[in-house]
Protein backbone atom coordinates (compact mmCIF):
# COMPACT_ATOMS: atom_id res chain seq x y z
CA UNK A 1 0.00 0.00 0.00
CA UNK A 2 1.69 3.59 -0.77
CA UNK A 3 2.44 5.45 1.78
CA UNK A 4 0.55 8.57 1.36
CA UNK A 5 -2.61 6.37 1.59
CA UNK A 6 -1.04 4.42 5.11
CA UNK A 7 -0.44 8.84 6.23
CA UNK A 8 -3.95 9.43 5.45
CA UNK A 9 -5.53 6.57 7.38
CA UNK A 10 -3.16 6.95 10.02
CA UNK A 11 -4.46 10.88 10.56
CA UNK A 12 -8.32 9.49 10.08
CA UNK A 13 -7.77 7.61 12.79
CA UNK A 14 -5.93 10.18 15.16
CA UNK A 15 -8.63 12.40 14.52
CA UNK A 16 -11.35 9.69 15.29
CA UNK A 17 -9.88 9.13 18.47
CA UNK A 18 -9.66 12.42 19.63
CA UNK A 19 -13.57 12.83 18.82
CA UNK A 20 -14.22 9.87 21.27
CA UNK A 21 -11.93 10.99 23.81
CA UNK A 22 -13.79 14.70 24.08
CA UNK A 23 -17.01 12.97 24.22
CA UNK A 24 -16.40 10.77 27.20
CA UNK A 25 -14.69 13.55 28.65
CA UNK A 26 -17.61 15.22 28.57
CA UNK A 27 -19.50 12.62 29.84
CA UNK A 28 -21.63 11.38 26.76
CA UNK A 29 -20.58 8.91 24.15
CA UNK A 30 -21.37 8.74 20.26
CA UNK A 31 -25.10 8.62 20.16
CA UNK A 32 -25.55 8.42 23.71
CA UNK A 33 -27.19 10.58 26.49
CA UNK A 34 -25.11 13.69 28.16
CA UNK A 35 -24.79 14.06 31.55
CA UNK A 36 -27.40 15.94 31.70
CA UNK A 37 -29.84 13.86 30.23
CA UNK A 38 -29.05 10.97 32.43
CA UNK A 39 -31.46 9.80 35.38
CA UNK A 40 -29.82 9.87 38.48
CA UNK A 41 -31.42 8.45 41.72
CA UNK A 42 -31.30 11.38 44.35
CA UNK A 43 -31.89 10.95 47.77
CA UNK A 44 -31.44 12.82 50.67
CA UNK A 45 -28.41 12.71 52.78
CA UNK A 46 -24.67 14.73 52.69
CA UNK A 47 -23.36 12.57 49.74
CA UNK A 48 -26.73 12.99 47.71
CA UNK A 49 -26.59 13.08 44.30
CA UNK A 50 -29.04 15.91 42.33
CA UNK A 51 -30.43 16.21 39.43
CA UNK A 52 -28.24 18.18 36.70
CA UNK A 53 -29.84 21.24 35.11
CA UNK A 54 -32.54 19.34 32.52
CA UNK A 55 -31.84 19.34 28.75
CA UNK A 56 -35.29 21.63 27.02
CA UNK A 57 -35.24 19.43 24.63
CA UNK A 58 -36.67 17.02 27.62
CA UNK A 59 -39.61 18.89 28.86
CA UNK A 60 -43.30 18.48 29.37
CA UNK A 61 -44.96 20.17 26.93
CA UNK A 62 -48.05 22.49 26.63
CA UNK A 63 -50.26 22.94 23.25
CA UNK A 64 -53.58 23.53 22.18
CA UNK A 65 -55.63 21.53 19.77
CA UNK A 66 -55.68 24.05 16.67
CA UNK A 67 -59.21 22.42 16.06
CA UNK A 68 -60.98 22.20 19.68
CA UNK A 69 -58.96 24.61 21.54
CA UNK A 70 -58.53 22.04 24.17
CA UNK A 71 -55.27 21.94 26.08
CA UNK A 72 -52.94 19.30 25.31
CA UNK A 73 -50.51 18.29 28.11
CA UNK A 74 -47.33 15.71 26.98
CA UNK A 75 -45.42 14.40 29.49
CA UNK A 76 -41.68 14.74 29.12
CA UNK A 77 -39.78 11.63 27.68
CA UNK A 78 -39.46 8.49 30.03
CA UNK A 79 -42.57 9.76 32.47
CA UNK A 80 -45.35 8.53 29.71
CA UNK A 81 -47.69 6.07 31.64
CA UNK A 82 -46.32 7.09 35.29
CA UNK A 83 -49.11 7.99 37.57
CA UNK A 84 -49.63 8.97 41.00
CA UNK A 85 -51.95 5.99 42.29
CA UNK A 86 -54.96 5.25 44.56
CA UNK A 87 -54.05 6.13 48.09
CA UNK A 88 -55.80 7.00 51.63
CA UNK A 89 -53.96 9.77 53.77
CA UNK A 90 -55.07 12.46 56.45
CA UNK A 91 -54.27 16.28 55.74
CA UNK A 92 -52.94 18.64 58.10
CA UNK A 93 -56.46 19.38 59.05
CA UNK A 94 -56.97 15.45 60.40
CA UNK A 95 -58.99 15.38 57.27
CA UNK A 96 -59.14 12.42 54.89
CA UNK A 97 -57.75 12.70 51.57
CA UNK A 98 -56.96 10.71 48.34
CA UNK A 99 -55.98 10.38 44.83
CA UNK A 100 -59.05 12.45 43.40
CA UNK A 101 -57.34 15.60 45.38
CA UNK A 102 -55.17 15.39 42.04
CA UNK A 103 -57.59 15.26 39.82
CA UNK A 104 -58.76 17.87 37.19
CA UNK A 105 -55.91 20.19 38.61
CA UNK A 106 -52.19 21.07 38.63
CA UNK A 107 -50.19 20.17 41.40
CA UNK A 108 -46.48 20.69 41.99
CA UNK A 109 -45.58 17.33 44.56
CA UNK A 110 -42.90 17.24 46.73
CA UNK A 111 -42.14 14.46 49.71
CA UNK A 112 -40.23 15.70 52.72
CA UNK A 113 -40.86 15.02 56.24
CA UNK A 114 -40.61 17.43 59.52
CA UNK A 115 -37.78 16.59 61.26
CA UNK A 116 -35.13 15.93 58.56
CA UNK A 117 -32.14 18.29 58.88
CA UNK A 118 -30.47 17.25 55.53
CA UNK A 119 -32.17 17.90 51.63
CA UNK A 120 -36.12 18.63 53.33
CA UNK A 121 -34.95 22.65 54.56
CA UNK A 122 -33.83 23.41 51.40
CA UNK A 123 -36.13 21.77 49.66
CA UNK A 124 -38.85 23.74 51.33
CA UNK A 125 -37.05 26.75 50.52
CA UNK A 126 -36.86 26.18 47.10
CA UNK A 127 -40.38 25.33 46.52
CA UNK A 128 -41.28 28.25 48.53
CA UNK A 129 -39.85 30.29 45.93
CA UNK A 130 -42.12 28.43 43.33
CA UNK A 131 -45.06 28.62 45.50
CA UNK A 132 -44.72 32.58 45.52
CA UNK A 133 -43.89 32.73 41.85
CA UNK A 134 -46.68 31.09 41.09
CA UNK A 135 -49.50 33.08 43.50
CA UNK A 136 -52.52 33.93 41.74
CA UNK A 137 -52.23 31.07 39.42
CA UNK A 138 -54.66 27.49 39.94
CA UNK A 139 -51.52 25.68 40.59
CA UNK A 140 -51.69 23.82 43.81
CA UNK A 141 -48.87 22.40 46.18
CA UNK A 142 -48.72 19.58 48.29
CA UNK A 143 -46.19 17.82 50.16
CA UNK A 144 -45.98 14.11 51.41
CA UNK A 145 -44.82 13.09 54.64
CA UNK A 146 -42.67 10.33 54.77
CA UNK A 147 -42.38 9.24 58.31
CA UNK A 148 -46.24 9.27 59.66
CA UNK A 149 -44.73 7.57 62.66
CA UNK A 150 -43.34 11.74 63.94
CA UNK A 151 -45.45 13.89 61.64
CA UNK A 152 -48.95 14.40 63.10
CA UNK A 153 -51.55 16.39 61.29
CA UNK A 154 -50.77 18.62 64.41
CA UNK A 155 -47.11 18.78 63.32
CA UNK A 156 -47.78 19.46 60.13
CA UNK A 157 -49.86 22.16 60.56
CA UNK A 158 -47.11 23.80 63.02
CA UNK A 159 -44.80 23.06 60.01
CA UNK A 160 -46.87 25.16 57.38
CA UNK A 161 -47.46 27.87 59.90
CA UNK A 162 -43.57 28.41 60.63
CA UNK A 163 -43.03 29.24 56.73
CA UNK A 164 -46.30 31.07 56.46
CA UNK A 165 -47.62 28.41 54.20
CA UNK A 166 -51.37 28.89 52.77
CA UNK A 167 -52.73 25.62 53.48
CA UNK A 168 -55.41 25.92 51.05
CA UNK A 169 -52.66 26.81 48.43
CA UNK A 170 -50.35 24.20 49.76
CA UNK A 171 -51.36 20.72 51.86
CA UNK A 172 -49.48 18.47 53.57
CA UNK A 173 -50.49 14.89 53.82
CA UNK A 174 -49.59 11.73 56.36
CA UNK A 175 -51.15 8.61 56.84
CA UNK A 176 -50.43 5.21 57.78
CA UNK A 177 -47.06 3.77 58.05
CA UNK A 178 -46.14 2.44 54.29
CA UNK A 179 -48.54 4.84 52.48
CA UNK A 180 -45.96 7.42 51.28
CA UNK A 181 -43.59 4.62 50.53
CA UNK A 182 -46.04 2.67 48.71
CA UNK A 183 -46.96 5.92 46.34
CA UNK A 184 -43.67 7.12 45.73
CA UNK A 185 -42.68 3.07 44.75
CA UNK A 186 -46.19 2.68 42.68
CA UNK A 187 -45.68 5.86 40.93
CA UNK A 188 -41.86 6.77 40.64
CA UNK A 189 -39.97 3.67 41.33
CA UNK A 190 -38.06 5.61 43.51
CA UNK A 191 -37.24 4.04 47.20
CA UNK A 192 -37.57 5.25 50.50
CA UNK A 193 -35.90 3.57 53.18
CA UNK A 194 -33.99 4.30 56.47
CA UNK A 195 -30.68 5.78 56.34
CA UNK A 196 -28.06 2.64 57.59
CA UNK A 197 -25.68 5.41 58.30
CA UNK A 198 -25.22 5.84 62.15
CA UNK A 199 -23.85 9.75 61.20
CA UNK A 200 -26.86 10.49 59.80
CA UNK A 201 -28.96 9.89 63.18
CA UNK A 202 -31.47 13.16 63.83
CA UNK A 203 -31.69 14.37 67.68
CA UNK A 204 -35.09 14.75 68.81
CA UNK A 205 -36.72 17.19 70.84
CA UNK A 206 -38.00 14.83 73.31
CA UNK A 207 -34.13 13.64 73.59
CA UNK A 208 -34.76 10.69 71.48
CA UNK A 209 -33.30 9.80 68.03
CA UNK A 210 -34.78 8.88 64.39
CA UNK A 211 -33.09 7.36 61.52
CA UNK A 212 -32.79 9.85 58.38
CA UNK A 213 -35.30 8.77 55.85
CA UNK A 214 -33.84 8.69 52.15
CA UNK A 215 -36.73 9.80 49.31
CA UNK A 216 -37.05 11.75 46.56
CA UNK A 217 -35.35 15.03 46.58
CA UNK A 218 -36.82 16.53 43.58
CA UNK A 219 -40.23 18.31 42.91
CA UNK A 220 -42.91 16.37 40.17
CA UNK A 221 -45.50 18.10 38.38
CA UNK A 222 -48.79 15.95 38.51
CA UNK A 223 -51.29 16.73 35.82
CA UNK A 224 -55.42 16.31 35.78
CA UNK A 225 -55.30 13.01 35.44
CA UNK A 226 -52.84 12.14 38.09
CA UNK A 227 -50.25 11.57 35.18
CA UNK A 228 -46.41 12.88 36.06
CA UNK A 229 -45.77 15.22 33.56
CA UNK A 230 -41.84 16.30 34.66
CA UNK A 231 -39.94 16.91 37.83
CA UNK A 232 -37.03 19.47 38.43
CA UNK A 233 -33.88 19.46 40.57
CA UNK A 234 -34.38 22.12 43.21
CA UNK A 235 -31.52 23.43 43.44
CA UNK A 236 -30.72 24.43 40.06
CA UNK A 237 -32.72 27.48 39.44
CA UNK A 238 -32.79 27.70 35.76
CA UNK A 239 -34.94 23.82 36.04
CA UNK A 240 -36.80 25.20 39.01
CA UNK A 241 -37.96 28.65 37.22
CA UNK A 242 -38.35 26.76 33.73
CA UNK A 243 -40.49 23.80 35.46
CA UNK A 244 -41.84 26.55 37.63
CA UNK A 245 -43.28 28.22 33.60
CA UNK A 246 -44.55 24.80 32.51
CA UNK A 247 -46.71 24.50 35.57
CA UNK A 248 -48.18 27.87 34.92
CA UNK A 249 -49.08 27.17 30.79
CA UNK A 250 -50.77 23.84 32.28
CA UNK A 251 -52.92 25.52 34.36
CA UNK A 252 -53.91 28.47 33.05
């Protein structure tokens, strides 16, 4: 074979390896997912992983039937056919809800419970910020307790009134020991489970300890039909005030 042709190979192939090399650098690989596209179990705890900032091309979307006029929700790739499922819990009132408190409206769903000291604060936070954004709007908020064993409808309503929280805006639910787990299992395949880490213990008031609780760290929009149309990361604001916008087009 002449040499020029064994030179021009030879460079081909330099340059094809370079190519590869920046993309797993980067994190992706040729016709694979980026990092940011990639699902990453998040639970709470110091060494929790997060969400990365979500690709736009990967969003819930909002149209209208040109015909009917009649609003079209799509859930974001990978959600299609997830659901929030039948369930029985009390609200902060002592009052008994279930799955048709979902139903025909837009809900922004987070799960959190009173006493954790690790993701739940700043998770509040952060969906406090959404909550305000979003005043005026027929967006609704609720938040699932996930250890019924501590959080009382008592507590909980303690817990609403320390961040000013609208209950009629925003509800929190408890129930029976399993409930929370079973939803978040039925409907996200996501876990929740008791921290084996002994550093992660939580004081109690009463002098007494808890185990941290690992869950979902993320918020989930729920549409009419109980259907999860997206969830954001938190933390990152751009995915909180872009998930934030989608939850506003659905319900308006």
């Amino acid at each position: 074979m002449p040499k020029w042709i064994l030179a021009i190979v030879a460079c081909v192939t330099a340059i094809v390896i370079g190519a590869v090399a920046v993309l797993v650098q980067r994190g992706g690989a040729p016709g694979g997912p980026s990092r940011d596209d990639q699902r990453v179990d998040a639970q709470s705890g110091p060494k929790a992983t997060i969400y990365a900032e979500s690709n736009p091309a990967n969003e819930a979307l909002v149209a209208r039937d040109p015909m009917t006029g009649k609003k079209i929700l799509q859930p974001r790739a990978g959600l299609e056919g997830y659901a929030v499922p039948e369930f029985r819990l009390v609200n902060q009132d002592g009052e008994p809800v279930d799955e048709s408190v979902f139903e025909g409206k837009i809900t922004i769903l987070s799960f959190n419970f009173t006493n954790c000291v690790t993701a739940c604060p700043p998770m509040t936070a952060n969906m406090l910020q959404v909550y305000g954004a979003l005043e005026g709007t027929p967006v609704q908020f609720c938040s699932i307790s996930v250890d019924p064993e501590h959080d009382t409808p008592e507590r909980l309503t303690a817990y609403a009134a320390k961040f000013g929280i609208d209950t009629g805006r925003w509800m929190f639910l408890t129930g029976a020991e399993g409930e929370a787990a079973r939803i978040v299992n039925e409907s996200l395949k996501f876990d929740i489970s008791e921290d084996p880490d002994d550093a992660q213990v939580i004081p109690l008031a009463d002098g007494t300890t808890m185990r941290n609780i690992r869950h979902p760290i993320k918020l989930f929009l729920i549409g009419p039909d109980r259907q999860i149309l997206d969830f954001c990361s938190h933390q990152v604001v751009a995915d909180r005030e872009r998930f934030g916008a989608i939850a506003r087009a659905a319900a308006e």
